[in-house]
Protein backbone atom coordinates (compact mmCIF):
# COMPACT_ATOMS: atom_id res chain seq x y z
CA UNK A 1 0.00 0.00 0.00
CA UNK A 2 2.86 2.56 0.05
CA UNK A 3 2.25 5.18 -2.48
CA UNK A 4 4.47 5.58 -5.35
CA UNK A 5 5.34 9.20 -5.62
CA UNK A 6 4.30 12.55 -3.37
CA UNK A 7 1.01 13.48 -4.92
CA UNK A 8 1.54 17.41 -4.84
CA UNK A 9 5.50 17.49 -5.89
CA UNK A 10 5.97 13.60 -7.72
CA UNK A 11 9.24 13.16 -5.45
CA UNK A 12 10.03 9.51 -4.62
CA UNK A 13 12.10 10.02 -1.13
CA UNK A 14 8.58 9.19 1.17
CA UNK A 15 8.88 8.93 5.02
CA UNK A 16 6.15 6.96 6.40
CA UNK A 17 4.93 8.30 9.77
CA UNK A 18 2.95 6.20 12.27
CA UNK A 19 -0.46 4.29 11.26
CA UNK A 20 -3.29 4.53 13.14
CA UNK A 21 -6.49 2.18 12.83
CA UNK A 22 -10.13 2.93 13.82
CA UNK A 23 -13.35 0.66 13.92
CA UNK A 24 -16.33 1.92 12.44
CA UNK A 25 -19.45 0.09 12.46
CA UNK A 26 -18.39 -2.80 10.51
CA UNK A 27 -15.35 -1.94 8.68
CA UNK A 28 -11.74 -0.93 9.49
CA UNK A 29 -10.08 1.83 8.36
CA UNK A 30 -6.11 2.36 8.74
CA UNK A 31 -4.28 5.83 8.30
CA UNK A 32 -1.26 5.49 6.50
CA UNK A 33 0.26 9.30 7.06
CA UNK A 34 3.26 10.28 4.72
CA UNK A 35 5.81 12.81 4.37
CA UNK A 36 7.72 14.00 1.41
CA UNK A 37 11.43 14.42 2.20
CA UNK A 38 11.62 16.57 -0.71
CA UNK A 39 9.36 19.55 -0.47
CA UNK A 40 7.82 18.78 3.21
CA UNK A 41 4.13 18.01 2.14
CA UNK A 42 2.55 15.79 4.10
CA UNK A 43 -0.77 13.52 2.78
CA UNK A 44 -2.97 10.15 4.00
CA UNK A 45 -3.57 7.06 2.41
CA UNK A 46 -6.69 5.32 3.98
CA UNK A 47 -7.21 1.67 3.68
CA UNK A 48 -10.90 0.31 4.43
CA UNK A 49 -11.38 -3.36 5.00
CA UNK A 50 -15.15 -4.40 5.15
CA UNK A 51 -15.49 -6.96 8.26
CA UNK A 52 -17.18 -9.80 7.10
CA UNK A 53 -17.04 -9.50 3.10
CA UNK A 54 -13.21 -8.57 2.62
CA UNK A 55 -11.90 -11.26 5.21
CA UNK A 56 -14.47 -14.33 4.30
CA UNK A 57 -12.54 -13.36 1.05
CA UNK A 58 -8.91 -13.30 2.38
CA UNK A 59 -9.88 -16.68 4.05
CA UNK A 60 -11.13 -18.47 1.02
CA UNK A 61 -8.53 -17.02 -1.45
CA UNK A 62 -5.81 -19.08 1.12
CA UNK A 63 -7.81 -22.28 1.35
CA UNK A 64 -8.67 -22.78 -1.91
């Protein structure tokens, strides 16, 4: 899930800060934060996983 490039500059030297997950309902959502080395702008990447659909998925794509 780490981004490719800084979405406001396109620089490639990233510094990933610390996640942070929260439970909503019935889905999780991580907060990847980020930091551009190169011109000091700082953006999110969320990640939502859906309880029951997304990891009855995970767990099937491994058995099977």
């Amino acid at each position: 899930m780490e981004p490719i490039l800084c979405p406001f500059c396109g620089g490639t030297d990233l510094f990933q800060e610390n996640d942070y997950s929260v439970e909503l309902d019935a889905e999780y959502w991580t907060v990847h934060h980020w930091e551009c080395m190169e011109c000091g702008q700082s953006f999110d990447k969320i990640e939502v996983v859906h309880e029951q659909g997304d990891f009855e998925g995970i767990n099937e794509s491994i058995t099977h």
